[in-house]
N, C-alpha and C. Protein backbone atom coordinates (compact mmCIF):
# COMPACT_ATOMS: atom_id res chain seq x y z
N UNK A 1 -54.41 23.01 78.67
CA UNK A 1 -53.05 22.74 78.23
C UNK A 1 -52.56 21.48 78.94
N UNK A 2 -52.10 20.95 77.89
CA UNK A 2 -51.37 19.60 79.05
C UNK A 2 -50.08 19.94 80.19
N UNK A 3 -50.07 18.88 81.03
CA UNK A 3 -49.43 18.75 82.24
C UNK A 3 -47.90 18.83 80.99
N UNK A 4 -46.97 19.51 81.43
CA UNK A 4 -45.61 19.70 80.54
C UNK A 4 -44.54 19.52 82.01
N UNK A 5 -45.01 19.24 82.96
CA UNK A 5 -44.07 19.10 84.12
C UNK A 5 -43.31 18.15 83.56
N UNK A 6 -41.28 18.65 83.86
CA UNK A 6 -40.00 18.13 83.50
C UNK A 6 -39.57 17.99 82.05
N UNK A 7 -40.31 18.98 81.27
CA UNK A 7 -39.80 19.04 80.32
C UNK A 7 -39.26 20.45 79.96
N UNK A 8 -38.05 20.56 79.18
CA UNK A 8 -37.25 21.74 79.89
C UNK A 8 -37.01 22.46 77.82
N UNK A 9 -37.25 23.78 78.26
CA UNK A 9 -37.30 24.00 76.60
C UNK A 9 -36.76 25.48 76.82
N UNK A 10 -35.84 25.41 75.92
CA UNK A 10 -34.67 26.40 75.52
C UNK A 10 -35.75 27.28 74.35
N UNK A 11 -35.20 28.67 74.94
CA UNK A 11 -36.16 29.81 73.89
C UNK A 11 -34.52 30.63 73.40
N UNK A 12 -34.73 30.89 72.49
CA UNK A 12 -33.58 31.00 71.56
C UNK A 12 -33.84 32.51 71.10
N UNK A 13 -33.19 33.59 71.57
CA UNK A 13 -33.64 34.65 71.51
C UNK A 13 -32.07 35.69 71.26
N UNK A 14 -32.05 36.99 70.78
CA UNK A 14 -31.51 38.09 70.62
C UNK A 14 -32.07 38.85 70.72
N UNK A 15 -30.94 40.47 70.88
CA UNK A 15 -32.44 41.55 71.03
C UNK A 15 -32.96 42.09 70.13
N UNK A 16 -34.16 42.40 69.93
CA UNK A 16 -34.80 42.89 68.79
C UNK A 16 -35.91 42.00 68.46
N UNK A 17 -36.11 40.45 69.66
CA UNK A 17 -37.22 39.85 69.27
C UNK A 17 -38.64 40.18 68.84
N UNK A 18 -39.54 39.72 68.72
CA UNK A 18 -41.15 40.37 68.89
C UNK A 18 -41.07 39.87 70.21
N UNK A 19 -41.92 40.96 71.40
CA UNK A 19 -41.60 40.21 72.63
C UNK A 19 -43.06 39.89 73.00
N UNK A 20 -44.13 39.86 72.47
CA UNK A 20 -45.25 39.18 72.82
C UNK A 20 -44.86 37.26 72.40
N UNK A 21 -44.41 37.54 71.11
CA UNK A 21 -43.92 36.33 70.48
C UNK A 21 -42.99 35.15 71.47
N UNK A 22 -42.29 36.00 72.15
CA UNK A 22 -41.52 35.25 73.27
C UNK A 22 -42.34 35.22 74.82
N UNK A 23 -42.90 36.29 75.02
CA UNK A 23 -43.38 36.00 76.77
C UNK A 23 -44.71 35.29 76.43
N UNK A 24 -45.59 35.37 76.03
CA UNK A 24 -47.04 34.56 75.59
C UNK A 24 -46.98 32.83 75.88
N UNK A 25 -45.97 32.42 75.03
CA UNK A 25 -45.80 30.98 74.72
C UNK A 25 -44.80 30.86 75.80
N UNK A 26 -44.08 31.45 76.34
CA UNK A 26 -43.15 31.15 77.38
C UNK A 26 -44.26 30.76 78.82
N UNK A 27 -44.53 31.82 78.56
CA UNK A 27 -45.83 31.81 80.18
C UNK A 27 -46.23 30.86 80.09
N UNK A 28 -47.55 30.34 79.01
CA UNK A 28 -48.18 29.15 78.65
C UNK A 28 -47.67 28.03 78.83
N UNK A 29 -46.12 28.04 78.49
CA UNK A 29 -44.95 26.82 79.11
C UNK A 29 -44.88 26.88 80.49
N UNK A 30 -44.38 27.83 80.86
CA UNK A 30 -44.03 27.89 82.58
C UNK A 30 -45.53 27.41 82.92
N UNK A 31 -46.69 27.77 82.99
CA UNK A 31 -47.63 27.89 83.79
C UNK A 31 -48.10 26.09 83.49
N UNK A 32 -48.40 25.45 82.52
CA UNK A 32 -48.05 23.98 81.85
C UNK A 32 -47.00 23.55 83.07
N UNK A 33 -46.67 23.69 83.61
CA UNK A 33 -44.68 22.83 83.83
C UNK A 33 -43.89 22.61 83.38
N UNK A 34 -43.58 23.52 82.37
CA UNK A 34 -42.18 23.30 81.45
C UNK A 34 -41.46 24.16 82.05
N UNK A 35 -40.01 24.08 82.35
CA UNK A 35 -38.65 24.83 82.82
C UNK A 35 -38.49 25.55 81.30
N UNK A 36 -38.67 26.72 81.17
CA UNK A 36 -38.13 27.26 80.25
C UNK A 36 -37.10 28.52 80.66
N UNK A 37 -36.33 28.39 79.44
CA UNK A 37 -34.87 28.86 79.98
C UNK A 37 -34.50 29.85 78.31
N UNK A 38 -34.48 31.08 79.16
CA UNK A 38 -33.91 32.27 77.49
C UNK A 38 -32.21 31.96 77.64
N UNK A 39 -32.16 31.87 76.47
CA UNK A 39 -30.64 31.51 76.14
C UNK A 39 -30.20 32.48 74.54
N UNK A 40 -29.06 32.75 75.25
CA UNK A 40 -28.77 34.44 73.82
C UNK A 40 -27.16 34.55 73.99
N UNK A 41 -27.07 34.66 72.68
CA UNK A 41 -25.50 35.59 72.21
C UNK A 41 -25.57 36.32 73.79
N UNK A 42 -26.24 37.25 73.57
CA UNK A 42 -25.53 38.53 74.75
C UNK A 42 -25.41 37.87 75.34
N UNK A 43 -24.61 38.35 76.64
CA UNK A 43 -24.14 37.90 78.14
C UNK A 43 -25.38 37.94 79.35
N UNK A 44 -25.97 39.33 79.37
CA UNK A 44 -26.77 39.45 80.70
C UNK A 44 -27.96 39.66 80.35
N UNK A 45 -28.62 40.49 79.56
CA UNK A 45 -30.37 40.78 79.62
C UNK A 45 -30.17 40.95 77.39
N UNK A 46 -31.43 40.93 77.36
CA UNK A 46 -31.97 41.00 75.89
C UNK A 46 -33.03 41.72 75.73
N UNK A 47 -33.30 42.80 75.21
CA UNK A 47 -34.21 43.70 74.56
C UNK A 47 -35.66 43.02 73.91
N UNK A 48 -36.57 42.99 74.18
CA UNK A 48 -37.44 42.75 72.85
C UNK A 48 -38.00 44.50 72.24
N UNK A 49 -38.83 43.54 71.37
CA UNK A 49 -39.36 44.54 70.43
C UNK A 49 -40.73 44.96 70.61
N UNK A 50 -41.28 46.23 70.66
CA UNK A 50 -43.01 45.90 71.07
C UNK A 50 -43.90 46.44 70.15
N UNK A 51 -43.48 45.53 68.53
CA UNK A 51 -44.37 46.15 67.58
C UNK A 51 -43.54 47.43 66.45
N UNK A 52 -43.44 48.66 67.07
CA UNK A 52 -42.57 49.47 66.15
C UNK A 52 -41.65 50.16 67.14
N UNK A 53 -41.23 50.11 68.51
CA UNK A 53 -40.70 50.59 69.69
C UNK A 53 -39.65 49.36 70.38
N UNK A 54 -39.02 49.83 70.77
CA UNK A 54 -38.06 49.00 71.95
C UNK A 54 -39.24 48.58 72.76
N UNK A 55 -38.82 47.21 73.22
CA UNK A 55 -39.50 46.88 74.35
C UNK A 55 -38.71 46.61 75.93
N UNK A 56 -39.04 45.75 76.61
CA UNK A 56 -38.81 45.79 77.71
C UNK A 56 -37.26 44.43 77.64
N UNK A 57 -36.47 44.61 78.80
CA UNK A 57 -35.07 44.00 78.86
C UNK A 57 -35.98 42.48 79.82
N UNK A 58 -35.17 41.85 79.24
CA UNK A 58 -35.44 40.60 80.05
C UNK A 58 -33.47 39.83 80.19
N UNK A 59 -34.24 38.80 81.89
CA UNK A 59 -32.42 38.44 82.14
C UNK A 59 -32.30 37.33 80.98
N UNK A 60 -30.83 37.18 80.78
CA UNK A 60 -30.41 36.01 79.94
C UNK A 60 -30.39 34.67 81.10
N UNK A 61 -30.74 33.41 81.14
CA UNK A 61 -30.84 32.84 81.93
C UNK A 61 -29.42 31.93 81.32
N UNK A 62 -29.38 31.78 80.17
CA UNK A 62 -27.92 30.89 79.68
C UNK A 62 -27.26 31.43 78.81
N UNK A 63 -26.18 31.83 79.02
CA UNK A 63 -25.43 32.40 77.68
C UNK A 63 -25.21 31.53 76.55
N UNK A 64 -25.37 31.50 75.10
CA UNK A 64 -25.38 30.68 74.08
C UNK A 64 -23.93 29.44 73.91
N UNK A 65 -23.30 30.49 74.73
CA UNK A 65 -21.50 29.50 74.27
C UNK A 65 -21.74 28.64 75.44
N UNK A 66 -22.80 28.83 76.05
CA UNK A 66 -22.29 27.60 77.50
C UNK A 66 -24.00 26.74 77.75
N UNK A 67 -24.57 26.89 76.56
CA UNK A 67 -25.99 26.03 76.57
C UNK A 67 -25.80 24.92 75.95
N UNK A 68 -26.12 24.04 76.33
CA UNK A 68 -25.96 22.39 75.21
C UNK A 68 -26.94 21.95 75.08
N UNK A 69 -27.34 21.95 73.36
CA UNK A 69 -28.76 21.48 73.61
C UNK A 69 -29.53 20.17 74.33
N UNK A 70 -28.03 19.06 74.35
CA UNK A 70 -28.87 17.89 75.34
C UNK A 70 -29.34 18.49 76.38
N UNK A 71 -29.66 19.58 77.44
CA UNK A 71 -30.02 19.77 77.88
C UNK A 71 -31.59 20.21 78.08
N UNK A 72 -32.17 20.05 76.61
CA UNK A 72 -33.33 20.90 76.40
C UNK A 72 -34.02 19.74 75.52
N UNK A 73 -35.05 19.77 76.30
CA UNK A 73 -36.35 19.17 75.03
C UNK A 73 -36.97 19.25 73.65
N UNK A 74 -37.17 21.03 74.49
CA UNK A 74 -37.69 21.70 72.86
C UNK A 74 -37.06 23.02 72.89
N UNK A 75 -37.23 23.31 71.75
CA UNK A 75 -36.94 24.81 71.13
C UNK A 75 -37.86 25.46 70.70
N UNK A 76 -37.98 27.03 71.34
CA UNK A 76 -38.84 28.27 70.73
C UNK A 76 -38.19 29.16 70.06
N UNK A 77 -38.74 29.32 68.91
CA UNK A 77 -37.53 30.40 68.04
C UNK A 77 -38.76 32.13 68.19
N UNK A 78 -38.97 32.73 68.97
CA UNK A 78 -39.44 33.56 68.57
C UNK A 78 -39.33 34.48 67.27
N UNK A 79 -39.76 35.63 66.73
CA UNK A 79 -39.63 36.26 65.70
C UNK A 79 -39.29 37.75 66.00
N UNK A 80 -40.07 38.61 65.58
CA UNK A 80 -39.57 39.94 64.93
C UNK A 80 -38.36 39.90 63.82
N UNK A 81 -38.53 40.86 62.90
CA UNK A 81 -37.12 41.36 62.30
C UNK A 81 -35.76 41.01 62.53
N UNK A 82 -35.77 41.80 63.45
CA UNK A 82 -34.24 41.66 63.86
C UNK A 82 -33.44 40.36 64.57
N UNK A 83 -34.01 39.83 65.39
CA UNK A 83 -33.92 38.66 66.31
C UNK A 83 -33.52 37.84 65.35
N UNK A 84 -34.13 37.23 64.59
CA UNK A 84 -34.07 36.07 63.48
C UNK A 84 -32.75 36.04 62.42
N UNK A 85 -32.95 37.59 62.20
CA UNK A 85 -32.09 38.08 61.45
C UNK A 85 -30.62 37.72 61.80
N UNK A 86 -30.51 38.24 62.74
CA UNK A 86 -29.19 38.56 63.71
C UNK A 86 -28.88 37.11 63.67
N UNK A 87 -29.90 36.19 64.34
CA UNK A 87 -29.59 35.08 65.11
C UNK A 87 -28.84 33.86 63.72
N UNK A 88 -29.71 34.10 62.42
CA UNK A 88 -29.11 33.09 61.28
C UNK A 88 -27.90 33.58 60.70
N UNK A 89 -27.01 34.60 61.59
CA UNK A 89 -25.98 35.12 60.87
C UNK A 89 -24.82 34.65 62.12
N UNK A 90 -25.38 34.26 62.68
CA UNK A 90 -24.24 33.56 64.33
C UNK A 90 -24.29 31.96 63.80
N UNK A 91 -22.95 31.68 63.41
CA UNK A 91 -22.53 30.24 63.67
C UNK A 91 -23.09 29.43 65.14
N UNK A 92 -22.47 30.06 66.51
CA UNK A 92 -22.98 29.09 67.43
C UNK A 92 -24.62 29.27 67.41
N UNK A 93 -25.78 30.19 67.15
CA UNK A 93 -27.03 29.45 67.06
C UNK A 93 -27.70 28.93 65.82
N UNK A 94 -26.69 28.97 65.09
CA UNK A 94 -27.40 28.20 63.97
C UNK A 94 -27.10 26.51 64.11
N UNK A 95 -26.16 26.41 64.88
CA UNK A 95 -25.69 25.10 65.51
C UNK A 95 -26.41 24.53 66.74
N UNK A 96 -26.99 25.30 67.32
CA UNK A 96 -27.60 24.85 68.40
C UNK A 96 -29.25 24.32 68.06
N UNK A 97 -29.62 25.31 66.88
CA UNK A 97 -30.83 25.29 66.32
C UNK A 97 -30.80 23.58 65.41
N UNK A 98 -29.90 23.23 64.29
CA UNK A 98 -29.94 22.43 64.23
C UNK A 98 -30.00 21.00 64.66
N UNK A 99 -29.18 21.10 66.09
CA UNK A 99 -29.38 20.11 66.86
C UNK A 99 -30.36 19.61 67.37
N UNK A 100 -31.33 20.52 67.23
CA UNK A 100 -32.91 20.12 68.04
C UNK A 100 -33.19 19.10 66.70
N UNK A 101 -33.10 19.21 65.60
CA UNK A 101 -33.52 18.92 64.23
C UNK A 101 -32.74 17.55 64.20
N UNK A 102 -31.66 17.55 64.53
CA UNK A 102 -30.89 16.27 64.88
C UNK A 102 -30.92 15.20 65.69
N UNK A 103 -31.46 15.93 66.24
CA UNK A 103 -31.75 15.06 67.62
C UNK A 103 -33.82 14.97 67.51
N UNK A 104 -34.14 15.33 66.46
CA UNK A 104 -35.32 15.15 66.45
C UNK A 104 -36.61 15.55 67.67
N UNK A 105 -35.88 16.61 67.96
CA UNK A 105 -36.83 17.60 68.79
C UNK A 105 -37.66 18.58 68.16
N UNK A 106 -38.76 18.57 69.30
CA UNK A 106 -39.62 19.78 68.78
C UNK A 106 -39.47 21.12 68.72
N UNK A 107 -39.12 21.99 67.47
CA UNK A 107 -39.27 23.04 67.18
C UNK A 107 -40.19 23.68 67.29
N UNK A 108 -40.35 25.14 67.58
CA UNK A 108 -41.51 25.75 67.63
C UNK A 108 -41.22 27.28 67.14
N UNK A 109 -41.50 28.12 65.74
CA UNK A 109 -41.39 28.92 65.22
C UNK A 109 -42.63 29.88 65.11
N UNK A 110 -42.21 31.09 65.44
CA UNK A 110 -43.40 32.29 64.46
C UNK A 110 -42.80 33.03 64.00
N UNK A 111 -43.85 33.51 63.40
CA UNK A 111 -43.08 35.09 62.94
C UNK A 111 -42.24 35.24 61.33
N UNK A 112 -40.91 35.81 61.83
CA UNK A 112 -39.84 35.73 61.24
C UNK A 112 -38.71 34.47 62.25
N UNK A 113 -39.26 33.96 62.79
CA UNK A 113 -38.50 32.98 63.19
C UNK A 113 -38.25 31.39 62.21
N UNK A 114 -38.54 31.52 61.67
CA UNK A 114 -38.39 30.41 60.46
C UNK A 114 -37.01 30.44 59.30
N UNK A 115 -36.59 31.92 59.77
CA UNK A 115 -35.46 32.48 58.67
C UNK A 115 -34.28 31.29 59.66
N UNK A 116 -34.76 30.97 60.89
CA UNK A 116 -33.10 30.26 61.68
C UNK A 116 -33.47 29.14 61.38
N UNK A 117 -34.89 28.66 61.02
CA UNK A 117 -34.88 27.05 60.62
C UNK A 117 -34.05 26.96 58.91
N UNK A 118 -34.55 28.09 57.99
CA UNK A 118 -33.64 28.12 56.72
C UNK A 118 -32.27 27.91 56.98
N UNK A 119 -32.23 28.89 57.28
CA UNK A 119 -30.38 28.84 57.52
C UNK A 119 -29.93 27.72 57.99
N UNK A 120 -30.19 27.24 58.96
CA UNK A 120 -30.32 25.52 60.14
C UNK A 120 -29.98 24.45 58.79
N UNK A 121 -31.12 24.41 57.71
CA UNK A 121 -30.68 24.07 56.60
C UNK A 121 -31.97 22.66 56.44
N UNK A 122 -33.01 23.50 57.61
CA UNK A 122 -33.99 22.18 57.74
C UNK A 122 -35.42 23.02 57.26
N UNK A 123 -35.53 23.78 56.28
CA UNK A 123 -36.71 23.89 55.82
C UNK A 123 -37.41 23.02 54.67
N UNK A 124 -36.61 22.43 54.32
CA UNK A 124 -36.55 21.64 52.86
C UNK A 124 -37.50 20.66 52.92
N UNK A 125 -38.71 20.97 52.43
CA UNK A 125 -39.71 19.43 52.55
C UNK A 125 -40.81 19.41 53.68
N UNK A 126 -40.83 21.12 54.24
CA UNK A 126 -41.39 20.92 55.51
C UNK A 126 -42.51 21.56 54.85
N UNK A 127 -43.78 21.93 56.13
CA UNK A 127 -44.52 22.61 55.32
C UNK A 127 -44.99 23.52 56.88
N UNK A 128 -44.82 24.77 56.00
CA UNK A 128 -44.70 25.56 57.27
C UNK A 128 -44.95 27.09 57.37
N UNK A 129 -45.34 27.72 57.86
CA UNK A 129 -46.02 29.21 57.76
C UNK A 129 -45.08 30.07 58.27
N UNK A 130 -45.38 31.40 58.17
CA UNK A 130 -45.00 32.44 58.80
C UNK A 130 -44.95 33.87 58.75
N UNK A 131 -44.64 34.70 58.82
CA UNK A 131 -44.85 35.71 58.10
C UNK A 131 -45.05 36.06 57.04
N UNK A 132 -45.95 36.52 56.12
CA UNK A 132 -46.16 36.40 54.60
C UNK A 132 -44.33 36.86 54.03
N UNK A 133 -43.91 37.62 54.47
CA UNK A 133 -42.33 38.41 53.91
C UNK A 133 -41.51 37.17 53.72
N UNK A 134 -41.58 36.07 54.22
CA UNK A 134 -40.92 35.21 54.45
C UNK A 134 -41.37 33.94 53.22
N UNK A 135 -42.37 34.32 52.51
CA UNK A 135 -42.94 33.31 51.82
C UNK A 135 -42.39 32.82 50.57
N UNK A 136 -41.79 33.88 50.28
CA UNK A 136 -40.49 33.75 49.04
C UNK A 136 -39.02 32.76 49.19
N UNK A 137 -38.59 33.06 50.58
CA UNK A 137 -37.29 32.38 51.13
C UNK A 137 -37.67 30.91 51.40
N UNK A 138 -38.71 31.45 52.49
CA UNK A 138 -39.37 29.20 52.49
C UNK A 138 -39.27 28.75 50.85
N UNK A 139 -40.09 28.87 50.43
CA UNK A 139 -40.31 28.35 48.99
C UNK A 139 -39.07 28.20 47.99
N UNK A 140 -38.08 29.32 48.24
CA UNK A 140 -36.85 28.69 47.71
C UNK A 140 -35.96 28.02 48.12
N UNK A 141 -36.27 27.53 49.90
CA UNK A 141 -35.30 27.01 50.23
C UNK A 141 -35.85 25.80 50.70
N UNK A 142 -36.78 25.33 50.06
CA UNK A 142 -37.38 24.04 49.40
C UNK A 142 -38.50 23.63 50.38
N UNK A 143 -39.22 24.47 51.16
CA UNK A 143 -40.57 24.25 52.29
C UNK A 143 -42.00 24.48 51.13
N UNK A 144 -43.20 24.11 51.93
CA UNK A 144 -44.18 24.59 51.51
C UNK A 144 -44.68 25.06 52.07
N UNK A 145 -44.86 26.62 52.25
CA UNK A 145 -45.26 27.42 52.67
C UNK A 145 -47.01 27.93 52.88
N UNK A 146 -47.72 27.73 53.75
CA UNK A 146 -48.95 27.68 53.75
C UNK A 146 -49.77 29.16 54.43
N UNK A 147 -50.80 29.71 54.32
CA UNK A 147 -50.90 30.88 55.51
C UNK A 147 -52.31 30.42 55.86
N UNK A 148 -51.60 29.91 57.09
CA UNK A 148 -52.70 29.48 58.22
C UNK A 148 -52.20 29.79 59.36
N UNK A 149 -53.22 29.79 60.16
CA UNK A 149 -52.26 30.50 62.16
C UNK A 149 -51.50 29.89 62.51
N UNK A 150 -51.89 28.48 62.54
CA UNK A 150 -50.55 27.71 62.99
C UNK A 150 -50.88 26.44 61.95
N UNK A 151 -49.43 25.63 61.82
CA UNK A 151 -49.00 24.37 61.07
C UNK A 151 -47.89 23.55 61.63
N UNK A 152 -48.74 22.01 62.11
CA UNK A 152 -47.43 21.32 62.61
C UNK A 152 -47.14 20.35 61.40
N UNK A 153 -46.17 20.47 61.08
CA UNK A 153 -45.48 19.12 60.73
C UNK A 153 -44.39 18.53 61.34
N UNK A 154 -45.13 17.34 61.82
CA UNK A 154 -44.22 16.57 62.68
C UNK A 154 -44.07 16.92 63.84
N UNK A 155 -42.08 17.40 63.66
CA UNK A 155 -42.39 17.98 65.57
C UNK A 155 -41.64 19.52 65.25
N UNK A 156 -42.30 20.36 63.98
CA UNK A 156 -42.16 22.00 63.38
C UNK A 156 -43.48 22.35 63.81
N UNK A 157 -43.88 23.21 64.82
CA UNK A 157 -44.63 23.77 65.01
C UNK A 157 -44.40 25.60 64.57
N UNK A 158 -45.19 25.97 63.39
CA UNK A 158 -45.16 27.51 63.17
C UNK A 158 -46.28 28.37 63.11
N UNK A 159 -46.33 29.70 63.14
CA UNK A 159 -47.17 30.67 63.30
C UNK A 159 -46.70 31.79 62.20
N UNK A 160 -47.92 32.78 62.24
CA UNK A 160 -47.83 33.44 60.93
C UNK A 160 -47.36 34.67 61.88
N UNK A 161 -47.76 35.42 63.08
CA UNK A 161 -48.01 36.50 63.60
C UNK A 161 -47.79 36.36 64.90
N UNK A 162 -48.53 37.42 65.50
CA UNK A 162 -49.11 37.91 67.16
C UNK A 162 -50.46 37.18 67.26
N UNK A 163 -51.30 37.40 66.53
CA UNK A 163 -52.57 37.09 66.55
C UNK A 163 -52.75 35.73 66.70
N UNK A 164 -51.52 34.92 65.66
CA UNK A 164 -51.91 33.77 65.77
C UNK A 164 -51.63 33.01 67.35
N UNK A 165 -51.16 33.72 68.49
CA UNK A 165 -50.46 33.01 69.49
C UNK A 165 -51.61 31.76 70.48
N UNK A 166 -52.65 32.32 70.41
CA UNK A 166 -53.31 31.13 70.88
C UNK A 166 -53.35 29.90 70.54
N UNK A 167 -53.34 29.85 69.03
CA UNK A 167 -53.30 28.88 68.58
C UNK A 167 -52.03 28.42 68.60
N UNK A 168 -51.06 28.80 68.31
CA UNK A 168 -49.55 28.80 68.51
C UNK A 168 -49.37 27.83 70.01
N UNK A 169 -49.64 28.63 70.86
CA UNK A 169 -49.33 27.56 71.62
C UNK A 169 -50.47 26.63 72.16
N UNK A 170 -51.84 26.45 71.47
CA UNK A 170 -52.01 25.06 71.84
C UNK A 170 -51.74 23.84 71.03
N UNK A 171 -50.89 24.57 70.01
CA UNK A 171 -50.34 23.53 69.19
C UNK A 171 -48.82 22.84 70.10
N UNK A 172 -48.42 24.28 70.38
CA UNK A 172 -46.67 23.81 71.25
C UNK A 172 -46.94 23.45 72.02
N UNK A 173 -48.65 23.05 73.01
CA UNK A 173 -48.36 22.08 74.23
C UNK A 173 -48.55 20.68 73.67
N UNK A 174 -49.59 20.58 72.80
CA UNK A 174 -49.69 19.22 72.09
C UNK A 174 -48.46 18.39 71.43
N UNK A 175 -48.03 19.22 70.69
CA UNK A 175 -46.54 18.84 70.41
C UNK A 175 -45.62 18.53 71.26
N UNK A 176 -45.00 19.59 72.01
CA UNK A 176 -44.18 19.49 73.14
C UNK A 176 -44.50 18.09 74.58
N UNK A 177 -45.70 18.28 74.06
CA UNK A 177 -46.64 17.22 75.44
C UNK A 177 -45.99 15.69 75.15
N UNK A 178 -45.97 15.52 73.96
CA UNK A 178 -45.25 14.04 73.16
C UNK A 178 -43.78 14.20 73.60
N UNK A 179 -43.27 15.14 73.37
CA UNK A 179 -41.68 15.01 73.87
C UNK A 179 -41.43 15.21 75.28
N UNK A 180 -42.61 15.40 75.97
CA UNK A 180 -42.28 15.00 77.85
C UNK A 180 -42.30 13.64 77.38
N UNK A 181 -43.65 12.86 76.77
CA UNK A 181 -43.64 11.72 77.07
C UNK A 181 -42.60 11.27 76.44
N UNK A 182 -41.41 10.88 75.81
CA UNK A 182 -40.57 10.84 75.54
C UNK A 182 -39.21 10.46 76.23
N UNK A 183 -39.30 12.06 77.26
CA UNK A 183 -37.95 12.48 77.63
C UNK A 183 -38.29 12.05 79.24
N UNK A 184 -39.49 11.48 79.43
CA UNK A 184 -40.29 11.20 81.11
C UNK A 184 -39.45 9.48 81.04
């Protein structure tokens, strides 16, 4: 994995995430040198999901009303159900999400995490994977939807699953690795 030292990437989470989806690629960041930082609606800790069960609470490191994305390099949108769900129905992260897109940062999606790039209003023209359930909504909300483990376009890095996470993130250090050099 490349050297990611000083590059600082906001994981964009609620509870109900998939939580392999979030700690996997998080670790892989931290252990790289990236400052990564969970940032959520709630106030203090966030639930994930572990498959068909509650999973384990993790702390909120930034509350959403007081994160700015100039502060962050990149963005991880983890997935599960609910997380995604929840999260494209909140004005402040669908605003925060776009800004990475604005500011021409690297995104990084699995899962059902692609439903906050729709909503964001930046799927249009991309070409991008994710959960097969999801293959209907990309496609009408103007992406091309592919099923492969992972797909970058540009600086959209996505995943279909769990399975796909290896590949997942040696795509998000390659990617992300360009926006140290960047932000260095």
């Amino acid at each position: 994995m490349p050297n990611l030292e000083g590059l600082k990437v906001a994981v964009l989470v609620t509870d109900g995430f998939e939580q392999v989806e979030m700690t996997e690629p998080r670790k892989a960041l931290d252990e790289a040198g990236a400052a990564t930082r969970l940032i959520s609606p709630r106030p203090e800790k966030v639930r994930g999901w572990n498959h068909t069960e509650w999973g384990d609470s993790f702390p909120v490191d930034v509350q959403l009303k007081a994160a700015d994305p100039a502060d962050y390099d990149a963005l991880l949108l983890p997935g599960g159900v609910m997380n995604p769900d929840s999260l494209r129905m909140d004005p402040e992260a669908v605003t925060f999400i776009k800004s990475f897109f604005a500011s021409d940062k690297p995104v990084a999606a699995i899962c059902h995490g692609p439903w906050t790039i729709i909503e964001a209003g930046h799927a249009s023209g991309k070409r991008i994977t994710s959960w097969p359930s999801l293959k209907t909504d990309l496609l009408n909300a103007g992406a091309e939807w592919v099923d492969q483990e992972v797909v970058v376009d540009g600086n959209l890095i996505s995943s279909r699953k769990p399975a796909d996470i290896p590949a997942f993130n040696g795509a998000i250090a390659d990617v992300f690795s360009m926006a140290r050099a960047t932000a260095a």
